[in-house]
C-alpha atoms as a PDB file:
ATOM      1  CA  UNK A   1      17.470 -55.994 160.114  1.00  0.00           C
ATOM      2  CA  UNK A   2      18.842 -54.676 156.986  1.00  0.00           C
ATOM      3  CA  UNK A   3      22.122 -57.147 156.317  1.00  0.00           C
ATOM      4  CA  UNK A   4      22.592 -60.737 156.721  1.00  0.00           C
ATOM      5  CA  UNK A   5      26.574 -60.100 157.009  1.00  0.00           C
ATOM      6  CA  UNK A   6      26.784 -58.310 160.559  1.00  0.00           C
ATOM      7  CA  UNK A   7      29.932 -56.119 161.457  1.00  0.00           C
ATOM      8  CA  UNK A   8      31.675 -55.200 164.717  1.00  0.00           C
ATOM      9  CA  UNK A   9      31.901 -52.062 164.998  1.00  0.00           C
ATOM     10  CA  UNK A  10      33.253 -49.778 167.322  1.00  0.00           C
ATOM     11  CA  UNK A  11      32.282 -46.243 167.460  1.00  0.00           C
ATOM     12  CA  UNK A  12      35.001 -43.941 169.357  1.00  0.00           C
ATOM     13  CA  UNK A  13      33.398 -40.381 169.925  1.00  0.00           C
ATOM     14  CA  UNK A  14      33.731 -38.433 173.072  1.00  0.00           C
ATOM     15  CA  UNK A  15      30.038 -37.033 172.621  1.00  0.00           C
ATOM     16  CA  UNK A  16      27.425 -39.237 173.706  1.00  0.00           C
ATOM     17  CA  UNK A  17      24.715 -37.474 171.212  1.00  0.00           C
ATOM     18  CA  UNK A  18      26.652 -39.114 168.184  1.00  0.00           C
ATOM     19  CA  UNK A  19      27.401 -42.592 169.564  1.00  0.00           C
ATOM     20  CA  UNK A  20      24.164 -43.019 170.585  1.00  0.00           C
ATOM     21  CA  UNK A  21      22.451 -41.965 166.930  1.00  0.00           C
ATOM     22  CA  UNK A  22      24.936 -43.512 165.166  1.00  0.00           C
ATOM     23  CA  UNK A  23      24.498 -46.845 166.860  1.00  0.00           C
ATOM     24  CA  UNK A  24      21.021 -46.513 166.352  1.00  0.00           C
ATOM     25  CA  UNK A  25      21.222 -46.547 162.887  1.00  0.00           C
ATOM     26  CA  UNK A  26      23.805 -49.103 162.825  1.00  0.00           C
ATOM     27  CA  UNK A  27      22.254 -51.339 165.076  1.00  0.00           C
ATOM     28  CA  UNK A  28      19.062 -51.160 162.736  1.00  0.00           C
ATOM     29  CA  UNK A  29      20.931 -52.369 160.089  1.00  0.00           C
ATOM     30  CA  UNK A  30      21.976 -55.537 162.293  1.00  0.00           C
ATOM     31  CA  UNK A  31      24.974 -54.706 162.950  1.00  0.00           C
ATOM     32  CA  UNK A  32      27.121 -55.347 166.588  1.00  0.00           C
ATOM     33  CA  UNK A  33      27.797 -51.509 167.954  1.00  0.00           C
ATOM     34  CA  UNK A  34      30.475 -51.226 171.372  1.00  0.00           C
ATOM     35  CA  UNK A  35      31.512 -47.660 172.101  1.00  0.00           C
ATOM     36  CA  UNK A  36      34.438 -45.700 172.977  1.00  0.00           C
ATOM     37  CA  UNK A  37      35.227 -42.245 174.339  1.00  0.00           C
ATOM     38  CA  UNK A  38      38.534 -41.602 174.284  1.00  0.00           C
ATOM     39  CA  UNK A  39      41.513 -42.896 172.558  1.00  0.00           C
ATOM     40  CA  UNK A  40      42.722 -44.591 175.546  1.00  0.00           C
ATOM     41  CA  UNK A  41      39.519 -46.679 175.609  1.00  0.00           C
ATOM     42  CA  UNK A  42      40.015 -47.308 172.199  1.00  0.00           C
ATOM     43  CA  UNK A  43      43.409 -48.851 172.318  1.00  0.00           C
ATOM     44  CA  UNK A  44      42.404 -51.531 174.994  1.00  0.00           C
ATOM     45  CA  UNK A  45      39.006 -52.378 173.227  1.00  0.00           C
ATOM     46  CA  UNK A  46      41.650 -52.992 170.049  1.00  0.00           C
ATOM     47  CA  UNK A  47      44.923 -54.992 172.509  1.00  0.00           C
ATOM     48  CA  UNK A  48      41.828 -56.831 173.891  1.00  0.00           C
ATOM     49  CA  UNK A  49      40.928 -58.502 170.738  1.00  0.00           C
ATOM     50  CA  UNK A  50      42.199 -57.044 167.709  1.00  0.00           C
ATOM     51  CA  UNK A  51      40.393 -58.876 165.373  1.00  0.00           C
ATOM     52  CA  UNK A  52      36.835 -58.084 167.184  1.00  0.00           C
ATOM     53  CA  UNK A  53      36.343 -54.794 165.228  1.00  0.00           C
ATOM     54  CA  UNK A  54      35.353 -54.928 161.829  1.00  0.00           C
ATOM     55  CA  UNK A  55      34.875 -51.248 161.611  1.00  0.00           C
ATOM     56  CA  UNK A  56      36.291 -48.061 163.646  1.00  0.00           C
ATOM     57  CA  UNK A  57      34.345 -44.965 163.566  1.00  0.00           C
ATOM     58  CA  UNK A  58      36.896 -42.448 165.061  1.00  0.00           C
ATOM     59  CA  UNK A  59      36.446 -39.211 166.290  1.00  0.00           C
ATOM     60  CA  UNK A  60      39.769 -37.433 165.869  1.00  0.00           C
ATOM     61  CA  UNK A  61      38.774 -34.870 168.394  1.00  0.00           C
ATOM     62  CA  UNK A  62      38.610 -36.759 171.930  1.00  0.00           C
ATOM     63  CA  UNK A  63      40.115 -36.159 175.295  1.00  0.00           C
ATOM     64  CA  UNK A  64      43.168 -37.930 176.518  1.00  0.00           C
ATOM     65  CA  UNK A  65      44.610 -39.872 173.342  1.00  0.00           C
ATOM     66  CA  UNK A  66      42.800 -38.091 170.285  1.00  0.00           C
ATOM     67  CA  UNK A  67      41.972 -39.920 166.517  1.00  0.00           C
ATOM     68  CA  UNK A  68      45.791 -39.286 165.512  1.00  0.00           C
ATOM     69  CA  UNK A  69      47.535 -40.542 168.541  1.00  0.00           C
ATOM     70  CA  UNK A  70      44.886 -43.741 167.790  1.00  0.00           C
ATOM     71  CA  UNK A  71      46.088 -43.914 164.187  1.00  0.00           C
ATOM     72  CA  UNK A  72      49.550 -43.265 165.280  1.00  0.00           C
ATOM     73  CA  UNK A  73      49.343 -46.499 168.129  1.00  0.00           C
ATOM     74  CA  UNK A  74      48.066 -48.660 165.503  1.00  0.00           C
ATOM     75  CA  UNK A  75      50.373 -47.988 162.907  1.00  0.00           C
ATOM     76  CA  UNK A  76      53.365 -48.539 165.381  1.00  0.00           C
ATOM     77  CA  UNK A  77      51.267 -51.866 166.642  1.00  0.00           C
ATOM     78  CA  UNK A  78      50.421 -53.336 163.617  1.00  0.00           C
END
């Protein structure tokens, strides 16, 4: 474990090549790693509990809702 101040993070990519090596690395660090792969699964990981994601790696190219519409929904939902 590399920090002592672990992050949620959740990694929204619809390849599962990159969300698996990135939460290697970021799991190596210590860090908590849930993944998404599509914007849809995005939004309810985010209405679930809002304040459960430190950190949003987002793909902007991703079946169903892509990274903009995901921007776009939380900018309209605060």
């Amino acid at each position: 474990m590399i920090t002592e101040d672990s992050k949620n993070i959740l990694i929204a990519d619809d390849s599962v090549f990159f969300r698996t090596k990135l939460s290697d690395i970021l799991i190596e660090a210590g860090h908590m790693v849930r993944f998404a792969k599509d914007g849809r699964e995005v939004i309810n990981e985010i209405k679930i509990d809002s304040n459960g994601v430190d950190l949003l790696i987002l793909d902007l190219q991703m079946p169903d809702i892509d990274g903009f519409g995901v921007l776009k929904w939380i900018k309209e939902n605060g």
